[in-house]
PDB file of N, CA and C in Angstrom:
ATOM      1  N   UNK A   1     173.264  75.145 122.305  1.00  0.00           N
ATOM      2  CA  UNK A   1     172.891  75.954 121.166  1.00  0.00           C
ATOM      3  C   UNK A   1     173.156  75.205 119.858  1.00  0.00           C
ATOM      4  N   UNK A   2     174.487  74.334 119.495  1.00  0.00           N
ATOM      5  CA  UNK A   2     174.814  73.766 118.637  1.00  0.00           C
ATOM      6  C   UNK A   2     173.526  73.118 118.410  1.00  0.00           C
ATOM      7  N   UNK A   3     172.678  71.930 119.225  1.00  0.00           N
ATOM      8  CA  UNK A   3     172.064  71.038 119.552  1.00  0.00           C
ATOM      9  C   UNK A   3     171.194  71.613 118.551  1.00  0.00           C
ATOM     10  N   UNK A   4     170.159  72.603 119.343  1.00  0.00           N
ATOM     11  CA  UNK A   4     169.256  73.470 118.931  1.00  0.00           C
ATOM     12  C   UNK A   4     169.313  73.513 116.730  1.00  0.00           C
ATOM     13  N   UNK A   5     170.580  74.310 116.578  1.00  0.00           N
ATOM     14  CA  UNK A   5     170.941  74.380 115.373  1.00  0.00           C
ATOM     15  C   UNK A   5     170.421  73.038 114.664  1.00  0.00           C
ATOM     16  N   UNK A   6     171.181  71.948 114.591  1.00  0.00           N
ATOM     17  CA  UNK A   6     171.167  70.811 114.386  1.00  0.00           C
ATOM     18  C   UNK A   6     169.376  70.084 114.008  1.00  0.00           C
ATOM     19  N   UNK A   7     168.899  70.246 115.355  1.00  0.00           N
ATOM     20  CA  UNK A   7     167.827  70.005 115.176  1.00  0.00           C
ATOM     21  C   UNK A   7     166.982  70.655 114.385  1.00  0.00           C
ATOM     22  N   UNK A   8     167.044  72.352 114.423  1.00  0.00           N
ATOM     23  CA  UNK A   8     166.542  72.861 113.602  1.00  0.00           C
ATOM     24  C   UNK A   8     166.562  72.786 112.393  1.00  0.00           C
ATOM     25  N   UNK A   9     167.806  72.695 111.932  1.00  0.00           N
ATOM     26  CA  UNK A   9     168.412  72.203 109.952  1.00  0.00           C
ATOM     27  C   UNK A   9     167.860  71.224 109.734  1.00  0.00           C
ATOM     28  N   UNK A  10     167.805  70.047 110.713  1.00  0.00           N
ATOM     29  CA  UNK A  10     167.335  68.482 110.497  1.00  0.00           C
ATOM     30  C   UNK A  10     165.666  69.043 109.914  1.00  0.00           C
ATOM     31  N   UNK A  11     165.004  69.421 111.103  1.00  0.00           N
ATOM     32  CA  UNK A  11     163.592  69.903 110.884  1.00  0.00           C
ATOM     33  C   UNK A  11     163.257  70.358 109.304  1.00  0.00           C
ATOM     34  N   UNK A  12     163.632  71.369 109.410  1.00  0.00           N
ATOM     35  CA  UNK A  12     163.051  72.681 108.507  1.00  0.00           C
ATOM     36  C   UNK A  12     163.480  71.932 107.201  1.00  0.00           C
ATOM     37  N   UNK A  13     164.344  71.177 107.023  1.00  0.00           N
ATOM     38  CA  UNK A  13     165.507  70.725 105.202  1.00  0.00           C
ATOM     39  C   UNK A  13     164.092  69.536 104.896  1.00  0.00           C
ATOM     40  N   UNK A  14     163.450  68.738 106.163  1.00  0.00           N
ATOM     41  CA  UNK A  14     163.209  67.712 105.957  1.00  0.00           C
ATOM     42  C   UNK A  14     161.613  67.739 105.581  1.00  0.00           C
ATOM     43  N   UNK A  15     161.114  68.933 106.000  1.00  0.00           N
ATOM     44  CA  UNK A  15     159.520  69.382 105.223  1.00  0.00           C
ATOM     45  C   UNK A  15     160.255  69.995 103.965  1.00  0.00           C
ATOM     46  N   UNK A  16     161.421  70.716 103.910  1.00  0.00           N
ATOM     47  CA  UNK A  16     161.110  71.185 103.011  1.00  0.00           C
ATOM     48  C   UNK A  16     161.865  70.618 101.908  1.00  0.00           C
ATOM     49  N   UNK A  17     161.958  69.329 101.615  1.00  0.00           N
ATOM     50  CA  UNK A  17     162.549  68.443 100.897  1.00  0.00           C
ATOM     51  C   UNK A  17     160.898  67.366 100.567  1.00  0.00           C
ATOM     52  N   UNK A  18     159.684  67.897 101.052  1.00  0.00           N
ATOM     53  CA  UNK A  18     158.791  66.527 101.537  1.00  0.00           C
ATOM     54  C   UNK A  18     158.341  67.834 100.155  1.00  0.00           C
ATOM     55  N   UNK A  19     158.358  68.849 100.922  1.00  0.00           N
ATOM     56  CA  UNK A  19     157.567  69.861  99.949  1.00  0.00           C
ATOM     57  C   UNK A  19     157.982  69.754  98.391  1.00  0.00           C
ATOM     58  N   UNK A  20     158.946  69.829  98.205  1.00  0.00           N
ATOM     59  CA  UNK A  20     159.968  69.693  97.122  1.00  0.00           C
ATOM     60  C   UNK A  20     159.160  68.500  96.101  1.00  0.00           C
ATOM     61  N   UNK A  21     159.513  67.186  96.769  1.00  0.00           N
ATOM     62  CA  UNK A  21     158.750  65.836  96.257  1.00  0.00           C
ATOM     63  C   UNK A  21     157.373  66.600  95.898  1.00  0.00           C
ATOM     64  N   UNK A  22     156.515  66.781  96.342  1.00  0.00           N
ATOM     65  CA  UNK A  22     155.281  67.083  96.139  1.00  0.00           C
ATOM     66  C   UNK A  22     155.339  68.348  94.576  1.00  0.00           C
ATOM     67  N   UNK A  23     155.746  69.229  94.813  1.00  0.00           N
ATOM     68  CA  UNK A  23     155.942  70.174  93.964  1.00  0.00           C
ATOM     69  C   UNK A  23     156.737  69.455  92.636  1.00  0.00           C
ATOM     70  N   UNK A  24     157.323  68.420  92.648  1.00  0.00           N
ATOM     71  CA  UNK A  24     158.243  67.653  91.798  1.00  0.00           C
ATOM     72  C   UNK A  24     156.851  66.629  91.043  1.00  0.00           C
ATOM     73  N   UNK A  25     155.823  66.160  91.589  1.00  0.00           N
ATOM     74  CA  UNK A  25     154.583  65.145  91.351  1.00  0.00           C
ATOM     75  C   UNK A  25     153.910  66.370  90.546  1.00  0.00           C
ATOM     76  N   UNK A  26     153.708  67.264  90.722  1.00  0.00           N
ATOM     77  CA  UNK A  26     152.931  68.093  89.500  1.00  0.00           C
ATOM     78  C   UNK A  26     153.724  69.269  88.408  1.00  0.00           C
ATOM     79  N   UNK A  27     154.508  68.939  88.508  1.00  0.00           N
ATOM     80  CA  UNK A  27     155.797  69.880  87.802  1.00  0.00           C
ATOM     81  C   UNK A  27     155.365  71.662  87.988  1.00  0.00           C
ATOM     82  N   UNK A  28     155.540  71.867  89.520  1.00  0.00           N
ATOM     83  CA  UNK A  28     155.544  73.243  90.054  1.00  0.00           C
ATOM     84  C   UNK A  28     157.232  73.625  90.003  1.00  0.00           C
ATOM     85  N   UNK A  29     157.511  74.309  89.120  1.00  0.00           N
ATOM     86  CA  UNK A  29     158.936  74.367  88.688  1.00  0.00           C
ATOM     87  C   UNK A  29     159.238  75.688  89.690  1.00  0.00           C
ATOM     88  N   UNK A  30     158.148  76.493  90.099  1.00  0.00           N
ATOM     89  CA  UNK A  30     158.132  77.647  91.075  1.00  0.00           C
ATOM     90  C   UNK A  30     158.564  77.674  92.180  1.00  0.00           C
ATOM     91  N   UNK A  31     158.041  76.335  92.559  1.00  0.00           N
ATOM     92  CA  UNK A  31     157.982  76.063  94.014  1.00  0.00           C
ATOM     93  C   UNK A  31     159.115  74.973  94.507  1.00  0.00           C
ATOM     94  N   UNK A  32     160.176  74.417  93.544  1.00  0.00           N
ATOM     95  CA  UNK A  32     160.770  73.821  93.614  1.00  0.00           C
ATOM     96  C   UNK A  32     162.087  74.613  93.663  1.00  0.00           C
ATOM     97  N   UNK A  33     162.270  75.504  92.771  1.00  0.00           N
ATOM     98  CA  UNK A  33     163.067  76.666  93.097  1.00  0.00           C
ATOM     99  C   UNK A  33     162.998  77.233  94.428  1.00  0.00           C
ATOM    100  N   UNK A  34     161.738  77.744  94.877  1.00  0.00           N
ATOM    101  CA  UNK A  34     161.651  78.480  95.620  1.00  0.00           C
ATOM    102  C   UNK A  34     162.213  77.861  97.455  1.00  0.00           C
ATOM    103  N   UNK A  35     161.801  76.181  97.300  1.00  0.00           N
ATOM    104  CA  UNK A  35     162.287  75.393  98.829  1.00  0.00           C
ATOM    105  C   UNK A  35     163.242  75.278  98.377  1.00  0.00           C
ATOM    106  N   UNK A  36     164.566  74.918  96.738  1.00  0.00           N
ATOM    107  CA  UNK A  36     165.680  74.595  96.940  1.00  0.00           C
ATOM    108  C   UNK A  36     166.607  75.874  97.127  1.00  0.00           C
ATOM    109  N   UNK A  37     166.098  77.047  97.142  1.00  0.00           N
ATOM    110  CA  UNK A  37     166.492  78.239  97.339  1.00  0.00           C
ATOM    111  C   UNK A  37     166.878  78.469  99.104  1.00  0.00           C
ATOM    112  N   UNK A  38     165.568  78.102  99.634  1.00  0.00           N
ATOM    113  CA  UNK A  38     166.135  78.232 101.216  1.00  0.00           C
ATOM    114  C   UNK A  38     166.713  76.905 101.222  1.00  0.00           C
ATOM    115  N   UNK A  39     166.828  75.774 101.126  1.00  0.00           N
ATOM    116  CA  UNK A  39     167.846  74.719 101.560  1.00  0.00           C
ATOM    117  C   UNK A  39     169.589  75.008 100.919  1.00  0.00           C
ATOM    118  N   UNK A  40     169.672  75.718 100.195  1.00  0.00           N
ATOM    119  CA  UNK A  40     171.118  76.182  99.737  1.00  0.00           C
ATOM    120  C   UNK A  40     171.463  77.208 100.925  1.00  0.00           C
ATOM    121  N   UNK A  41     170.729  78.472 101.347  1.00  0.00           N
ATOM    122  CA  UNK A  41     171.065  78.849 102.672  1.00  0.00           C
ATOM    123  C   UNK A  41     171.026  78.301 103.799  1.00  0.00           C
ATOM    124  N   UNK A  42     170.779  77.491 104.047  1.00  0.00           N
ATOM    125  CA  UNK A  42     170.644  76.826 105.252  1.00  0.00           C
ATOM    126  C   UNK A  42     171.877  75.979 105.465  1.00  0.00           C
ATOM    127  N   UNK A  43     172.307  75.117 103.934  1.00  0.00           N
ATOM    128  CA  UNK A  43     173.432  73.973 103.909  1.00  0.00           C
ATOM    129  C   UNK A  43     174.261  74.754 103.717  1.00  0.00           C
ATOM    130  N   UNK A  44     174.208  76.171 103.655  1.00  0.00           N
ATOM    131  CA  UNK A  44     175.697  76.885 103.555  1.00  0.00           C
ATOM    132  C   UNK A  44     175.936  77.421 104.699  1.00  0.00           C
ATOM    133  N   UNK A  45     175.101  77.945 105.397  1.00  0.00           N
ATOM    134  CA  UNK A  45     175.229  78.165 106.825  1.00  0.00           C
ATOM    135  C   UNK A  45     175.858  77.508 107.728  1.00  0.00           C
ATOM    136  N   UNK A  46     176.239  75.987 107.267  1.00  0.00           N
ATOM    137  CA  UNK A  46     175.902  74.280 108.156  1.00  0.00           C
ATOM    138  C   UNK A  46     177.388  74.231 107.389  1.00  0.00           C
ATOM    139  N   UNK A  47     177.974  74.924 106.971  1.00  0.00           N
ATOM    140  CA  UNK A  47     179.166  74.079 105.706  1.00  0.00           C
ATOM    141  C   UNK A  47     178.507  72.827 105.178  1.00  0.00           C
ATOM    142  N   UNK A  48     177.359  72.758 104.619  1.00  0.00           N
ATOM    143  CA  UNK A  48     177.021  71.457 103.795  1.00  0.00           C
ATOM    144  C   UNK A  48     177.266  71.809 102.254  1.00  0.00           C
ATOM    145  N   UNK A  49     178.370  72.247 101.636  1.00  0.00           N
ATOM    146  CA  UNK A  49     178.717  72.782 100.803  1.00  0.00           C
ATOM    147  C   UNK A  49     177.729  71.701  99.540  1.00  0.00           C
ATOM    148  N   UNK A  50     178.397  70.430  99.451  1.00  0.00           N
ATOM    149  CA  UNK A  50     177.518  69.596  98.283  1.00  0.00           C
ATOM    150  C   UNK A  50     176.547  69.764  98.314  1.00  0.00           C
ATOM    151  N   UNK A  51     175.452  69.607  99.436  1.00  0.00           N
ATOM    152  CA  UNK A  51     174.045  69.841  99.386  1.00  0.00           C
ATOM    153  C   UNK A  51     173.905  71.097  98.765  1.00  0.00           C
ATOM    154  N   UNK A  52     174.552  71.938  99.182  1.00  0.00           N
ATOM    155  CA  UNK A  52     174.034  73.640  98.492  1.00  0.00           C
ATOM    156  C   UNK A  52     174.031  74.125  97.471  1.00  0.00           C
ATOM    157  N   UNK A  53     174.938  73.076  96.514  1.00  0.00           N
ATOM    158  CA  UNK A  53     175.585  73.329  95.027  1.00  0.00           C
ATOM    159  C   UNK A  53     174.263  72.492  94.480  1.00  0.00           C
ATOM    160  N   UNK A  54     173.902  71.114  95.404  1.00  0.00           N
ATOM    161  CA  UNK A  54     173.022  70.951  94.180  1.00  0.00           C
ATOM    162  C   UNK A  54     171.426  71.905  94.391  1.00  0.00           C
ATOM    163  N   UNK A  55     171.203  71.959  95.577  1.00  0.00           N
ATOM    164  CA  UNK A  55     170.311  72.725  95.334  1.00  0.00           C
ATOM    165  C   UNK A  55     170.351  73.733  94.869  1.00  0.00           C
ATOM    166  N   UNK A  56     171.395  74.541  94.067  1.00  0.00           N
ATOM    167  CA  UNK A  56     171.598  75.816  93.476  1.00  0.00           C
ATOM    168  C   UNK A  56     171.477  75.589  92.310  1.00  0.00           C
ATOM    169  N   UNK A  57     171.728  74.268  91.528  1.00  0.00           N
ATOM    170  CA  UNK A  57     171.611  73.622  90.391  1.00  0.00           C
ATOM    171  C   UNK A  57     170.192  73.654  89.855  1.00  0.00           C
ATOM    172  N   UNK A  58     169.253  73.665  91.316  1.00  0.00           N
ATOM    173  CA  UNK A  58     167.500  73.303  90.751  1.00  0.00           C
ATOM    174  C   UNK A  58     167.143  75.011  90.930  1.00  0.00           C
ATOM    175  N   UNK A  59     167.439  75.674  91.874  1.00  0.00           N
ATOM    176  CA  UNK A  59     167.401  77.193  91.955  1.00  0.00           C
ATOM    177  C   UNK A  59     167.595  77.757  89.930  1.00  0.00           C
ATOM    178  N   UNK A  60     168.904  77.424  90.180  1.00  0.00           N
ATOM    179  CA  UNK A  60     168.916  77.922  88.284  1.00  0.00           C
ATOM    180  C   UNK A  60     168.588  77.171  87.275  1.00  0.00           C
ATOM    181  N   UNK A  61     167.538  75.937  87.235  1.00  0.00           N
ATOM    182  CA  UNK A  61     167.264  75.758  86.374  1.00  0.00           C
ATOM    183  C   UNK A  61     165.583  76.319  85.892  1.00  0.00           C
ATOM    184  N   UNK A  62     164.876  76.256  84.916  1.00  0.00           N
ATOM    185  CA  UNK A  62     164.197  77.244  84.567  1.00  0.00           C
ATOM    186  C   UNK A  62     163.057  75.591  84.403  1.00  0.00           C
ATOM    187  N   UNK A  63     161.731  76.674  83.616  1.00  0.00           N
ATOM    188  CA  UNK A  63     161.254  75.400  83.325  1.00  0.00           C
ATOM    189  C   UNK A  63     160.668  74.910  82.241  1.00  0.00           C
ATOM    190  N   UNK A  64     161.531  75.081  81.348  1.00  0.00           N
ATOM    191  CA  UNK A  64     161.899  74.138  80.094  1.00  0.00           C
ATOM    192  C   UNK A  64     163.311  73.000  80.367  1.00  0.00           C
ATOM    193  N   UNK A  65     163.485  72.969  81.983  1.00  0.00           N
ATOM    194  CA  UNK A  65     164.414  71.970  82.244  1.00  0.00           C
ATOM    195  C   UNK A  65     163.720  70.513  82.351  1.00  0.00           C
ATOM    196  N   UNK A  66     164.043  69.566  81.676  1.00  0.00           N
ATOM    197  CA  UNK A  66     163.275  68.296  81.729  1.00  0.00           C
ATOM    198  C   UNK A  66     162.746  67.831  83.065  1.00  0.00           C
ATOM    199  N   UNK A  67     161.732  67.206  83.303  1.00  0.00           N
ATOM    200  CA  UNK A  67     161.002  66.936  85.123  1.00  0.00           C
ATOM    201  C   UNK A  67     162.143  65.909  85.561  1.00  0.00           C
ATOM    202  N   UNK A  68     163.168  65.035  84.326  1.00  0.00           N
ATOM    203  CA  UNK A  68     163.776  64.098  84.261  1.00  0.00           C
ATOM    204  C   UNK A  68     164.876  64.368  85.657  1.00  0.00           C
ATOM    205  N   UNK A  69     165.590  65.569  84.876  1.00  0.00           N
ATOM    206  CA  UNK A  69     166.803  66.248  85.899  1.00  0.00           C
ATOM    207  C   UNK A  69     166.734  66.673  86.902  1.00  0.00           C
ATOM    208  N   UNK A  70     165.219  67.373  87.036  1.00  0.00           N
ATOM    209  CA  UNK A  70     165.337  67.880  88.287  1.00  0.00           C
ATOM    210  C   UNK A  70     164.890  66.901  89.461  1.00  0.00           C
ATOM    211  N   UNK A  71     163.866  65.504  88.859  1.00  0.00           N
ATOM    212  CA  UNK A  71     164.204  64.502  89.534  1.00  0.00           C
ATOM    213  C   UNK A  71     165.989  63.886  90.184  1.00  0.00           C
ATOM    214  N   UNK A  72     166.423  63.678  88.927  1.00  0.00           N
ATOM    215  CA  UNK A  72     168.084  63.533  89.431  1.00  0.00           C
ATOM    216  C   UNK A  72     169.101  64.267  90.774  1.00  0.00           C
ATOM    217  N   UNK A  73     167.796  65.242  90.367  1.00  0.00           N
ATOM    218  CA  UNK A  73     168.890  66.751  90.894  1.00  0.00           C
ATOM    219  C   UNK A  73     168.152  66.395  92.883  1.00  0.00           C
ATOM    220  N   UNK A  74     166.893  66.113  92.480  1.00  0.00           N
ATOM    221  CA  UNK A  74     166.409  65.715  93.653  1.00  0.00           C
ATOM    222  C   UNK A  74     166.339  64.847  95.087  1.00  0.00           C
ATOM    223  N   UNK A  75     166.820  63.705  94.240  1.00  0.00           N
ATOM    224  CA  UNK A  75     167.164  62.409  94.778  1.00  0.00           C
ATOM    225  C   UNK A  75     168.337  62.531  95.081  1.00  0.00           C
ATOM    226  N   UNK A  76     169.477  63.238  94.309  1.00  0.00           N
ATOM    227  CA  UNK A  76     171.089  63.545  94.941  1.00  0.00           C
ATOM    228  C   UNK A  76     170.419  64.461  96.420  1.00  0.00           C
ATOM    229  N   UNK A  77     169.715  65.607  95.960  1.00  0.00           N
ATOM    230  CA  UNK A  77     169.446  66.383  97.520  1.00  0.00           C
ATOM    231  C   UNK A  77     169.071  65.586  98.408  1.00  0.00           C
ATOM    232  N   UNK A  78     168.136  64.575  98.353  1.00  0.00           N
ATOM    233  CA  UNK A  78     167.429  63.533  99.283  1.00  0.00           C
ATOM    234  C   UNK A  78     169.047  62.529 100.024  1.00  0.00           C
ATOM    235  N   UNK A  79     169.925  62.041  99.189  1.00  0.00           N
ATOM    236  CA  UNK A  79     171.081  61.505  99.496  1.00  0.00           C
ATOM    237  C   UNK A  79     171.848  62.565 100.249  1.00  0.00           C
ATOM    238  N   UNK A  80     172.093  63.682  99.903  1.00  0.00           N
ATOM    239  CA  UNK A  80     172.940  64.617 100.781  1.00  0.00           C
ATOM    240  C   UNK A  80     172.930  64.663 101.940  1.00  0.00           C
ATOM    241  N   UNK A  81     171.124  65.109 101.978  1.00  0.00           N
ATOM    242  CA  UNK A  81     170.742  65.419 103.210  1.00  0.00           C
ATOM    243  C   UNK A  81     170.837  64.352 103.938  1.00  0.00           C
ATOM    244  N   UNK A  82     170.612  63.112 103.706  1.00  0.00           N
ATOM    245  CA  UNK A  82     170.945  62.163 104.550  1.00  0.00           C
ATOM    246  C   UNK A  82     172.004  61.586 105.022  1.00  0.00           C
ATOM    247  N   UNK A  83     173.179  62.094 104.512  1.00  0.00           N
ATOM    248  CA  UNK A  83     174.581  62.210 104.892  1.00  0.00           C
ATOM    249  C   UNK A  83     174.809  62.910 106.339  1.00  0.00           C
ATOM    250  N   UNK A  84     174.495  64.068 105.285  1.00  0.00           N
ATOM    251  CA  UNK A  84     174.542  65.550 106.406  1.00  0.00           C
ATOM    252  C   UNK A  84     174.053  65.671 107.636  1.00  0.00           C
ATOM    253  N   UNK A  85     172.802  64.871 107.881  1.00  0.00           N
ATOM    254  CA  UNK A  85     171.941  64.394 109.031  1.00  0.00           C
ATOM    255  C   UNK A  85     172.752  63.383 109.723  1.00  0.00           C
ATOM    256  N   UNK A  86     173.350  62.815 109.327  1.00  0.00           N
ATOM    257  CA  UNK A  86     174.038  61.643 109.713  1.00  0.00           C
ATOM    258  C   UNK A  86     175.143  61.954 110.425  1.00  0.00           C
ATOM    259  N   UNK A  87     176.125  63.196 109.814  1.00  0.00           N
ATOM    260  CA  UNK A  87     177.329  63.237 110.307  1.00  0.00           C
ATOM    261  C   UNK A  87     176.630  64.331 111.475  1.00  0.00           C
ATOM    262  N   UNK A  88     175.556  65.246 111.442  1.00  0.00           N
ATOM    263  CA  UNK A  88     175.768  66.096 112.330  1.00  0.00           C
ATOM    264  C   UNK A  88     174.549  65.195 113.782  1.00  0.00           C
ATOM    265  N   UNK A  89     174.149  64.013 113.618  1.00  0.00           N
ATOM    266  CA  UNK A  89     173.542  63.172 114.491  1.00  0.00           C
ATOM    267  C   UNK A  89     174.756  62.524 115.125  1.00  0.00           C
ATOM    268  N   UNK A  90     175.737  61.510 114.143  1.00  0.00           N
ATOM    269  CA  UNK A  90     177.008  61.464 114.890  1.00  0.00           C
ATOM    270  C   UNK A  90     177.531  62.589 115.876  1.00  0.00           C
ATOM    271  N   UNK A  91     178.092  64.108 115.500  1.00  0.00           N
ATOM    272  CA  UNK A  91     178.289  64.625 115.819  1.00  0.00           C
ATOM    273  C   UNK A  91     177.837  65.571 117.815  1.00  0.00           C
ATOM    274  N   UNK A  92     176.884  65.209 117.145  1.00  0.00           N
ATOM    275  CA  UNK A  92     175.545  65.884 118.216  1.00  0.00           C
ATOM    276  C   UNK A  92     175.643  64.763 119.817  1.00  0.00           C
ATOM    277  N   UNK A  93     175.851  63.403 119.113  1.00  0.00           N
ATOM    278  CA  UNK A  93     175.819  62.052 120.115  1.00  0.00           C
ATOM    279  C   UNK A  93     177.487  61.935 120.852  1.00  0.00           C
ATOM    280  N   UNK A  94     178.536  62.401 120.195  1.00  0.00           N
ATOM    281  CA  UNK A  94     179.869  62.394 120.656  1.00  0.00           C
ATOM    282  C   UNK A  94     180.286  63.992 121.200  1.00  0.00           C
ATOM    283  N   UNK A  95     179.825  64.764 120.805  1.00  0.00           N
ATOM    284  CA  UNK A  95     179.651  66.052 121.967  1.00  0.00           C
ATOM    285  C   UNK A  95     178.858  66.156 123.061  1.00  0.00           C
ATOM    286  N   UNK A  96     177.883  65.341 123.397  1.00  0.00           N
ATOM    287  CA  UNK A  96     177.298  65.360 124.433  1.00  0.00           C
ATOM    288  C   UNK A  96     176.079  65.830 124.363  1.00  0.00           C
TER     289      UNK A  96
END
């Protein structure tokens, strides 16, 4: 079941981080909220506490927030998640 989990977070964070980029290329400030909104539930679900703070960061920002930051804000999520993938791929390979 863990497995399952795992794979699933991996899945679902990783379109919807592709989605994110895309919505970030035409400054859809809607829709960038709206995927970093479910990736904060998901990384809180996971204890991925950092990932969830920053995606809560792009959740509340509005859009008179520069495309600058929420790039910033983006590329930290893109780094998280690839942490987070990492430790729970470690994880996944030493439990069996």
């Amino acid at each position: 079941m863990l497995a399952e989990l795992i794979d699933a977070f991996k899945t679902d964070t990783e379109i919807r981080l592709q989605r994110i980029r895309a919505a970030l290329e035409i400054a859809d400030v809607a829709r960038l909220r709206s995927e970093a909104h479910t990736i904060t539930g998901s990384a809180r679900q996971i204890g991925a506490e950092a990932l969830a703070e920053v995606c809560q960061q792009v959740e509340l920002a509005n859009a008179l927030t520069p495309l600058a930051r929420f790039s910033g804000l983006v590329l930290r999520m893109q780094e998280l998640f690839g942490e987070v993938a990492c430790a729970m791929s470690s994880y996944r390979s030493f439990r069996g």
